[in-house]
Protein backbone atom coordinates (compact mmCIF):
# COMPACT_ATOMS: atom_id res chain seq x y z
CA UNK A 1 39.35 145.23 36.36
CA UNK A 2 38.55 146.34 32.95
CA UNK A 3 35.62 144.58 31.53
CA UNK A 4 33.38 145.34 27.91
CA UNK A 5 30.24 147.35 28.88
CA UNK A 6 28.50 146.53 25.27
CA UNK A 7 26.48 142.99 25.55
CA UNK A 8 27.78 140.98 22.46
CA UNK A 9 26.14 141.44 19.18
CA UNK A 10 25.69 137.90 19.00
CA UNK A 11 23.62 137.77 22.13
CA UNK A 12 20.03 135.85 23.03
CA UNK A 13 17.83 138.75 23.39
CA UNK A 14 17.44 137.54 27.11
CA UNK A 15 18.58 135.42 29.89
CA UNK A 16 16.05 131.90 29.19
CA UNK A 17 13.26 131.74 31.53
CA UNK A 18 15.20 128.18 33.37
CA UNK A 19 12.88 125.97 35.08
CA UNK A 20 13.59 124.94 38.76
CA UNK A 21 15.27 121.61 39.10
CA UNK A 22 14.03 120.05 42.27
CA UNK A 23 16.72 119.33 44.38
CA UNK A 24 19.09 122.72 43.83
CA UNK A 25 18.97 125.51 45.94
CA UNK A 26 20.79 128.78 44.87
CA UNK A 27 22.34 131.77 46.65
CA UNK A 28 24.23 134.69 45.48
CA UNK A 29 26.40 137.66 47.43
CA UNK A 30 28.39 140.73 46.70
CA UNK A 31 31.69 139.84 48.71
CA UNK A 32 33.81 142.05 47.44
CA UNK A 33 36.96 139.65 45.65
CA UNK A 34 37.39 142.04 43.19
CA UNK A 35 34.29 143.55 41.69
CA UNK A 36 32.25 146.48 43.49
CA UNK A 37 28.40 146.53 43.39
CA UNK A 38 27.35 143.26 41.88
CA UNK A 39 27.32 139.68 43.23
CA UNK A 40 30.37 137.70 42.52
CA UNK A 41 29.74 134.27 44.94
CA UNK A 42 27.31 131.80 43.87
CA UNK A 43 26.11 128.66 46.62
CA UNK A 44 24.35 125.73 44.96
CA UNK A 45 23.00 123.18 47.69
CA UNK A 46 22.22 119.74 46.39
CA UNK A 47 19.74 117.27 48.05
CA UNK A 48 21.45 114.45 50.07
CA UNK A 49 22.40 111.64 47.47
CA UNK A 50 22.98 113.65 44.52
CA UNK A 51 25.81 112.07 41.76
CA UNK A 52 28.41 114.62 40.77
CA UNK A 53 30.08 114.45 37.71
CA UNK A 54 32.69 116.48 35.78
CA UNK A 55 35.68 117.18 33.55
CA UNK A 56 37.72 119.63 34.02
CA UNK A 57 40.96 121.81 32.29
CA UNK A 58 44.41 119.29 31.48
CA UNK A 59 46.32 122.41 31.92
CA UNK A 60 50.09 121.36 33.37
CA UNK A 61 49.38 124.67 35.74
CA UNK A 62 45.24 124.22 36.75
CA UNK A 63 44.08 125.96 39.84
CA UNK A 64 44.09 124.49 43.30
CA UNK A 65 39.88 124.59 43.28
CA UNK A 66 40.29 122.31 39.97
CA UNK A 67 42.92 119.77 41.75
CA UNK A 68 40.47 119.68 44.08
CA UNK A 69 37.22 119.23 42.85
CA UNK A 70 39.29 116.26 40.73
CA UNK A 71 39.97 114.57 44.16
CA UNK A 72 36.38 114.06 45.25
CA UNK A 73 34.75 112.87 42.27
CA UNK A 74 33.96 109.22 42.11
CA UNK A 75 33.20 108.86 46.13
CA UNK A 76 30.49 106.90 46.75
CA UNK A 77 28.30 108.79 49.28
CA UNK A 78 24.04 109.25 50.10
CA UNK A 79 25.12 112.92 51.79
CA UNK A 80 23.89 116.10 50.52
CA UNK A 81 26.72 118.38 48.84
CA UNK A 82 27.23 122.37 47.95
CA UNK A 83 29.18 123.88 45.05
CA UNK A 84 30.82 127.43 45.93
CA UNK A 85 32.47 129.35 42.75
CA UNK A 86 33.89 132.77 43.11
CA UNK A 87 34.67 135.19 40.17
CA UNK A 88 36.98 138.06 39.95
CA UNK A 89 40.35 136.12 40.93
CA UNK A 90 41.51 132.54 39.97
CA UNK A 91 43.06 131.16 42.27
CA UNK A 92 45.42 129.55 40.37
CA UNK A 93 49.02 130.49 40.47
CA UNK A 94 49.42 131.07 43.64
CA UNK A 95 50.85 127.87 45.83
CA UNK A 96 50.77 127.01 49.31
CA UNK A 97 48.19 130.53 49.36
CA UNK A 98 45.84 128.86 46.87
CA UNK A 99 45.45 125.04 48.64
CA UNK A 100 45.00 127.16 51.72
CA UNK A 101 42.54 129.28 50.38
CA UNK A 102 40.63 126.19 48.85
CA UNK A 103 40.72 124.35 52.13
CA UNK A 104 39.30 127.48 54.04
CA UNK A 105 36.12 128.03 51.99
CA UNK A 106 35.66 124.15 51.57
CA UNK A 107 35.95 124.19 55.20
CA UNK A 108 33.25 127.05 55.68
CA UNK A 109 30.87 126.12 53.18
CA UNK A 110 30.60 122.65 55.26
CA UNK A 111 29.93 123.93 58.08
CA UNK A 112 27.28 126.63 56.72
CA UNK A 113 25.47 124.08 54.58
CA UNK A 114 26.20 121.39 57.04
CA UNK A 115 27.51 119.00 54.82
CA UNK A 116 31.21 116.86 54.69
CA UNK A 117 33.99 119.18 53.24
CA UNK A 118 34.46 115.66 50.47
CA UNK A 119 31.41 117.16 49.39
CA UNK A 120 31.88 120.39 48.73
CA UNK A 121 33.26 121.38 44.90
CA UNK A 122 34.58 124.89 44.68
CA UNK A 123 35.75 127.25 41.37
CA UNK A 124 37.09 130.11 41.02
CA UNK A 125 37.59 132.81 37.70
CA UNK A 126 39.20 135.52 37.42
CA UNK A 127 43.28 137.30 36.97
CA UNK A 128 45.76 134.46 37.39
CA UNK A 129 48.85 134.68 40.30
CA UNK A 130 46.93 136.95 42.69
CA UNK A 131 46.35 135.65 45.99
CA UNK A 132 42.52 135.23 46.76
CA UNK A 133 41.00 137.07 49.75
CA UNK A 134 39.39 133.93 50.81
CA UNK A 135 38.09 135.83 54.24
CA UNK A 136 35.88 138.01 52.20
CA UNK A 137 33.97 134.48 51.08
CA UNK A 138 34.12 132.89 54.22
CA UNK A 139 32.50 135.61 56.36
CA UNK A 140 29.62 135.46 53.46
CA UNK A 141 29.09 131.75 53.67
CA UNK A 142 26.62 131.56 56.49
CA UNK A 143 24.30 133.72 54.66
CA UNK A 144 24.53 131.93 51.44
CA UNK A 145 23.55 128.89 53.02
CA UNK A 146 20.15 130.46 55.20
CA UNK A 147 19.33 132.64 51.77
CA UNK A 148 19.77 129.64 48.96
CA UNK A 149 16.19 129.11 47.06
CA UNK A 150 15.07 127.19 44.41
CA UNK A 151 14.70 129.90 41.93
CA UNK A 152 17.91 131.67 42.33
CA UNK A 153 19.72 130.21 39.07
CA UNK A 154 19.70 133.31 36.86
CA UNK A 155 21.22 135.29 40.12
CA UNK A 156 23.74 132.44 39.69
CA UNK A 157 24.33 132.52 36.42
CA UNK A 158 25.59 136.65 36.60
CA UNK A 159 27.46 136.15 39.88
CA UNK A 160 30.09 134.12 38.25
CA UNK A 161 30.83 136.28 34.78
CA UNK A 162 34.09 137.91 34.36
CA UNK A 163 34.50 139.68 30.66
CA UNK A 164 31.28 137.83 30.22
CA UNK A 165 28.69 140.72 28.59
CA UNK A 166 25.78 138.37 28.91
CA UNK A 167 24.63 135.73 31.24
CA UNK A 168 24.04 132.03 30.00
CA UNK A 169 21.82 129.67 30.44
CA UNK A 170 19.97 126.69 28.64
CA UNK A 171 17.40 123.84 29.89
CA UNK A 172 15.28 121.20 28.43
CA UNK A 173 12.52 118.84 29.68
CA UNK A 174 13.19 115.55 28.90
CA UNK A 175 10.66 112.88 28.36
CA UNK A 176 12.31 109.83 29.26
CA UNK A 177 10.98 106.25 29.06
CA UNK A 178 10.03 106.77 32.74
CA UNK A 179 8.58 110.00 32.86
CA UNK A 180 9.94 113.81 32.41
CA UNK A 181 13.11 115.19 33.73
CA UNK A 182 14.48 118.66 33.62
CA UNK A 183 18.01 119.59 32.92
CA UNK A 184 18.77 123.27 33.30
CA UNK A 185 22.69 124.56 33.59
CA UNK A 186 24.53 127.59 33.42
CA UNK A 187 27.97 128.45 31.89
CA UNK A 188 30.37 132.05 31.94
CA UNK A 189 33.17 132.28 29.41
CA UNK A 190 33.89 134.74 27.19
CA UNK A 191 38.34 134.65 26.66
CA UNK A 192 41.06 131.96 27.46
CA UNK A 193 38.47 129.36 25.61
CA UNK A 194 40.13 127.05 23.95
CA UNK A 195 39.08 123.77 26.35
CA UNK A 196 41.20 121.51 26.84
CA UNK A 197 38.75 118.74 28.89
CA UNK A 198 38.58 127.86 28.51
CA UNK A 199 38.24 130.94 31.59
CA UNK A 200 35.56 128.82 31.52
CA UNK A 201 33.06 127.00 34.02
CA UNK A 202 29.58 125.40 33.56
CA UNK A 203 26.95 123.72 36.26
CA UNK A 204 24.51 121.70 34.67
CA UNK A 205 21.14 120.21 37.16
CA UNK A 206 19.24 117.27 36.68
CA UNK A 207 16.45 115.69 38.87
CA UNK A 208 16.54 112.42 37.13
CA UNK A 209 18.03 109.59 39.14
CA UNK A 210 21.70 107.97 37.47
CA UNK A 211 24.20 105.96 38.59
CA UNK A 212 27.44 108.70 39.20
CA UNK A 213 29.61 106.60 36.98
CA UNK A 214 27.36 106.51 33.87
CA UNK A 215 26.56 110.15 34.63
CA UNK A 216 30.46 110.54 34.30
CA UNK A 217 30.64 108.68 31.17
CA UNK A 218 27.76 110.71 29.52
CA UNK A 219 29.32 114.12 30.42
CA UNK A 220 32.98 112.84 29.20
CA UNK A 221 31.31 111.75 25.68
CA UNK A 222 29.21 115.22 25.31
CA UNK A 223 31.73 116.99 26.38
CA UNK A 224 34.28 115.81 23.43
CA UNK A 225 31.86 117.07 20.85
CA UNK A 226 30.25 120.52 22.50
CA UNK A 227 32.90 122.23 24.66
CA UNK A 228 36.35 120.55 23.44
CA UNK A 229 35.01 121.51 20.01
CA UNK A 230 35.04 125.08 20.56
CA UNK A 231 37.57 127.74 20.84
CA UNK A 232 37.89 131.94 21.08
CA UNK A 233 41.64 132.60 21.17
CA UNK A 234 43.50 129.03 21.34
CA UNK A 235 44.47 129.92 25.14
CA UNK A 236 43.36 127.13 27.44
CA UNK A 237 42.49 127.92 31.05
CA UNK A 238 43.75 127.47 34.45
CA UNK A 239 40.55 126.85 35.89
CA UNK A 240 38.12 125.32 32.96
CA UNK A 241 35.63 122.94 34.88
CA UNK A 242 32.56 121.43 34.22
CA UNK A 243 29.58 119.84 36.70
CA UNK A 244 26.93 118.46 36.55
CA UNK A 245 24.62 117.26 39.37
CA UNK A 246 21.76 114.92 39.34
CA UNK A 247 19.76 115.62 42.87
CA UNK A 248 17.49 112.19 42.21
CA UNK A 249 14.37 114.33 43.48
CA UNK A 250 12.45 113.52 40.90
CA UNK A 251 12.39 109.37 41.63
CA UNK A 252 12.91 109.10 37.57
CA UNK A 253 15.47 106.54 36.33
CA UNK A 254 17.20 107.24 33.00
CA UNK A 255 20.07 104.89 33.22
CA UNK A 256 20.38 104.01 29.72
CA UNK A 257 17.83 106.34 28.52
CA UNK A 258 18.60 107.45 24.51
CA UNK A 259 16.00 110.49 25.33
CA UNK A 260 18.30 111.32 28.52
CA UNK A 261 21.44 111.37 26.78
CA UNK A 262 20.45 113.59 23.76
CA UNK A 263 18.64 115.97 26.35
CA UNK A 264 22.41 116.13 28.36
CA UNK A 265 23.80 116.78 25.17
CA UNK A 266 21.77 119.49 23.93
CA UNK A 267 22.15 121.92 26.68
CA UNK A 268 25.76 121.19 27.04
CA UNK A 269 26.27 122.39 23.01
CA UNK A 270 23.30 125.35 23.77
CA UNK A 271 25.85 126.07 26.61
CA UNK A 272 29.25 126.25 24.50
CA UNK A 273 27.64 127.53 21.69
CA UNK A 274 26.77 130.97 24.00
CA UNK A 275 30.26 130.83 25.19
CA UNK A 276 31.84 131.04 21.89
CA UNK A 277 28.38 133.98 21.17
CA UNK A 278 30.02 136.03 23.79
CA UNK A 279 33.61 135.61 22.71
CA UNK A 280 35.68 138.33 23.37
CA UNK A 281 34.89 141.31 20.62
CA UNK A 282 33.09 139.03 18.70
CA UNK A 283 30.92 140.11 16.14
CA UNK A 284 30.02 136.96 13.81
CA UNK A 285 29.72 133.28 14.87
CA UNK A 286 31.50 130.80 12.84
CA UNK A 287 30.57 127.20 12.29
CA UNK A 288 33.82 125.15 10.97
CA UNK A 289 32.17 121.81 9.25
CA UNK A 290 35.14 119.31 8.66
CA UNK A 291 34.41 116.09 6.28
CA UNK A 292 36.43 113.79 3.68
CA UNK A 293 39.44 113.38 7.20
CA UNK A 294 41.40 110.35 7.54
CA UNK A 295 39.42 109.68 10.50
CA UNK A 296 37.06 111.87 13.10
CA UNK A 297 40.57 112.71 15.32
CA UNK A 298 42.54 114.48 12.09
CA UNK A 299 39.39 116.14 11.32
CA UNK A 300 38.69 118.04 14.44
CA UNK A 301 42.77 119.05 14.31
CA UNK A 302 42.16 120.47 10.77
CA UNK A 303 38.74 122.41 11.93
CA UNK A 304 40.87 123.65 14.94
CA UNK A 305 43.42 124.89 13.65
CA UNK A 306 41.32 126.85 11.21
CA UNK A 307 39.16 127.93 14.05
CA UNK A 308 42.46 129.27 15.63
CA UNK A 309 44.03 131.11 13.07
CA UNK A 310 44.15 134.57 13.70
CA UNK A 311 44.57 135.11 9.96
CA UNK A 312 41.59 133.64 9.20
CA UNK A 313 39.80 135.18 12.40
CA UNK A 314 40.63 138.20 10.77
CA UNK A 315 39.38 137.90 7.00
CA UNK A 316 35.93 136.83 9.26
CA UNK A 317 36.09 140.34 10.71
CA UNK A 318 36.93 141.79 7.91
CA UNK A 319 34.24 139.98 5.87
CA UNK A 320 37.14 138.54 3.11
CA UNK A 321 36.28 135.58 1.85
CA UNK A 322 39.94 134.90 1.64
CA UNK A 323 40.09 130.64 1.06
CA UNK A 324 43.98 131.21 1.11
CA UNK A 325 44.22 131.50 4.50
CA UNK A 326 41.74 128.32 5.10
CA UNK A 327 44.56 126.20 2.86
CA UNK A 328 47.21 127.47 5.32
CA UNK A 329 45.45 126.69 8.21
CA UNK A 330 44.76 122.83 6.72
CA UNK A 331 48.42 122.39 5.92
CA UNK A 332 49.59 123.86 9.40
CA UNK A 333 47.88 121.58 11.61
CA UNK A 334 50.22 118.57 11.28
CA UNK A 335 46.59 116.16 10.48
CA UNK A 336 46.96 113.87 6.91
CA UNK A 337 45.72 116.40 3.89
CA UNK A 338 46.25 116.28 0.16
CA UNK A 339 46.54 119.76 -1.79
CA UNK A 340 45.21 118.41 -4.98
CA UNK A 341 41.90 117.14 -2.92
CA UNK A 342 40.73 120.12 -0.73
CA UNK A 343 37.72 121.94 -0.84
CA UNK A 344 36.16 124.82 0.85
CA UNK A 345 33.21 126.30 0.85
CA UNK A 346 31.80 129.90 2.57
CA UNK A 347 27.89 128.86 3.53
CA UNK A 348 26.50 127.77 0.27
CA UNK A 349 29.05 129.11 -2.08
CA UNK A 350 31.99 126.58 -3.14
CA UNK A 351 35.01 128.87 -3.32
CA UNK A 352 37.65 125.77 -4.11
CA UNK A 353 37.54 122.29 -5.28
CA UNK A 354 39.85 119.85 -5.96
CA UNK A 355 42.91 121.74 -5.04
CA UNK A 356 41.63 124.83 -6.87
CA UNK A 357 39.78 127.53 -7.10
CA UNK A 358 36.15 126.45 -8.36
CA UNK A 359 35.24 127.62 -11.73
CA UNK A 360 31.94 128.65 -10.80
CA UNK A 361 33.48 131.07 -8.10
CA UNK A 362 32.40 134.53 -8.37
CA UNK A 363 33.96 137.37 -5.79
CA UNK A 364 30.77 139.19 -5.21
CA UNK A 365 28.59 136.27 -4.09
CA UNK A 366 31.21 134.97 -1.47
CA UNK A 367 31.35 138.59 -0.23
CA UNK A 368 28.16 138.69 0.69
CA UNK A 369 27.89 135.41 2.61
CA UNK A 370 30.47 136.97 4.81
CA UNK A 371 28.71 139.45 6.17
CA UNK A 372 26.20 137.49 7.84
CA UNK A 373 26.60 136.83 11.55
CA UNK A 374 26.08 133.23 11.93
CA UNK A 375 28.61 131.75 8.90
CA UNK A 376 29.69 128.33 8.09
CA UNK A 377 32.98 127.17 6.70
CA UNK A 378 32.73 123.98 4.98
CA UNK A 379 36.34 122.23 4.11
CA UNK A 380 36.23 118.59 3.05
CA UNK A 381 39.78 116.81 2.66
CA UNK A 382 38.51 114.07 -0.14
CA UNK A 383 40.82 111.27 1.76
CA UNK A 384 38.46 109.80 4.19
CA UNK A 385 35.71 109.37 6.18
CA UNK A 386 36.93 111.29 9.01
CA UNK A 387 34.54 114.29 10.27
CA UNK A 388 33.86 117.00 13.11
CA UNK A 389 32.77 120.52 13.89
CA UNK A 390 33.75 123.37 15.80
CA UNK A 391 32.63 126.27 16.71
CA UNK A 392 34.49 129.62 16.95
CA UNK A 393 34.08 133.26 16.61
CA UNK A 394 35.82 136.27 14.68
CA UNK A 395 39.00 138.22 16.09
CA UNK A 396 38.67 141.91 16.36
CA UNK A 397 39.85 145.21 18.07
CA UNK A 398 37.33 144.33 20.30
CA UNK A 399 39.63 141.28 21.67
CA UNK A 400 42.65 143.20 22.05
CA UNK A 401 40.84 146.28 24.37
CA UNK A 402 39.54 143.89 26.60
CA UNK A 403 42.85 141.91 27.31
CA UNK A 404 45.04 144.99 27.68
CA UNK A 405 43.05 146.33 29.95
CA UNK A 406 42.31 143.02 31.90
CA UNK A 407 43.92 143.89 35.38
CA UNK A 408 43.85 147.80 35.88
């Protein structure tokens, strides 16, 4: 499978040193699916008890793992329950073979881990339509479960990459109202991000204690305004899903906890933000700051559709502070805009204002801004109060090597 062998310019000079989240157990193998010498299964055991929660791709055509793990959530239970994700192949495309498949290594992993198969949650990533050699998991299972430890989740982290040229993570400890929780997750994605809830999937720990259906309603709301607000290509995945587990180990209640909530929310945007740093060829990070919408809904279709652009992907790359293609992107995306209103800025320099360019422009300046790697693109409509951002990346050579030579 052809893969990028340089780490992204625009990665963290090292995997974060995660803190153990009591309750989570971790496990890694090298089965064999499709990469040779490295690990590409990861086991997560969770304490008896622990709420699951998760959103996951609207794709017409998502995997059988995602169909699923969509099935199970909700069920009341006090049993302990696993996660099992597989990279390397998808699953997903490939009928009758991929429920099988799904129903084999649920199957497996509750009987290694000794736990009910309604509480078992599997993924997989990886080339779409090829069947998955769900054997190669299946004989691996039994020492996953006797080799899971509490301080496996960077091991965890690398097992599931793909094109991925760095592995993510992010925690925080949170001092609630009742004492201090830990939240520490993991994410892979690096092309086919444009989520729709990208190949992307994330597993997010907590040991605070929390109700599974307010869990469920915090992860929906962060995840509207952290991973639905970023995109690498505009190609939404298959197989995009998104956990998060709190094992109750810790005996701390945050239902309703303000400190809780912005702690959940943090490492889920630390989390899509590395996605989008590890986008495919990318070489500059690009904050899209949308203000003056009709309302918050048109605003996040303008700042997508500018994030999505490959023409204005390109000027990024090619460090052209070309506002023309900004103004295209604006009046493409079908969201209320007025010509005569628009303006756009490159970081701190105003490029155009009311409907033209600003009289204060100058060429040089807005060059420069563009050749920093972290650059923001400010567009305010003048019609509303609407706002959002998104995040997104450049589009580059890079992006097209890896792609073409995703399968051989």
């Amino acid at each position: 499978m052809g893969t990028t062998t340089a780490v992204s310019p625009l990665a963290p000079a090292a995997f974060p040193d995660l803190p153990r989240v009591d309750g989570v157990r971790f496990s890694t193998i090298a089965a064999g699916v499709r990469y040779r010498g490295r690990d590409d299964v990861m086991l997560a055991r969770l304490a008896p008890g622990s709420a699951v929660a998760g959103v996951f791709t609207t794709s017409a055509t998502r995997s059988a793992p995602v169909l699923d793990c969509q099935d199970k959530l909700g069920k009341p239970t006090s049993d302990a329950a696993a996660i099992l994700v597989n990279s390397g192949n998808a699953n997903a495309f490939t009928g009758r073979n991929g429920r099988d498949a799904t129903a084999a290594i649920v199957k497996a992993t509750a009987a290694a881990c000794g736990v009910p198969e309604e509480r078992v949650f599997t993924s997989a990533t990886g080339v779409i339509g090829e069947p998955l050699p769900f054997e190669k998991i299946t004989a691996a299972l039994q020492q996953l479960a006797e080799t899971a430890d509490p301080g496996g989740i960077d091991r965890a982290a690398r097992a599931i990459m793909t094109t991925d040229t760095f592995a993510k993570g992010a925690s925080v400890v949170v001092d609630t109202e009742n004492g201090p929780v830990t939240i520490a997750g993991i994410a892979k994605g690096s092309g086919m991000i444009a989520p729709d809830m990208a190949t992307m999937l994330v597993y997010i720990f907590t040991d605070a204690v929390i109700p599974q259906s307010e869990l469920q309603d915090l992860v929906s709301t962060h995840n509207a305004q952290t991973f639905n607000c970023i995109t690498v290509d505009g190609d939404t995945s298959t197989s995009d899903t998104l956990l998060v587990a709190a094992t109750g180990v810790s005996g701390i209640d945050v239902s309703g906890d303000a400190a809780f909530s912005d702690g959940l929310h943090e490492v889920m945007q630390e989390l899509a933000h590395l996605v989008v740093r590890d986008g495919e060829g990318a070489t500059k990070f690009v904050e899209i700051a949308v203000t003056g919408a009709a309302n918050d809904s048109d605003a996040r279709t303008h700042g997508l559709s500018i994030a999505n652009s490959p023409l204005v992907k390109t000027a990024i790359a090619g460090e052209d502070p070309n506002w023309g293609r900004v103004v295209m992107a604006v009046g493409k995306s079908g969201a209320a805009a007025d010509r005569d209103r628009l303006s756009i800025r490159f970081g701190d320099v105003v490029v155009a204002e009311h409907g033209w360019v600003s009289d204060d422009y100058d060429e040089a300046t807005a060059a420069a801004c563009m050749k920093n790697q972290n650059l923001t693109i400010g567009v305010d409509l003048g019609i509303g109060p609407g706002k959002a951002t998104v995040w997104t990346c450049d589009l580059t050579h890079g992006y097209i090597d890896i792609n073409a030579d995703y399968r051989s």
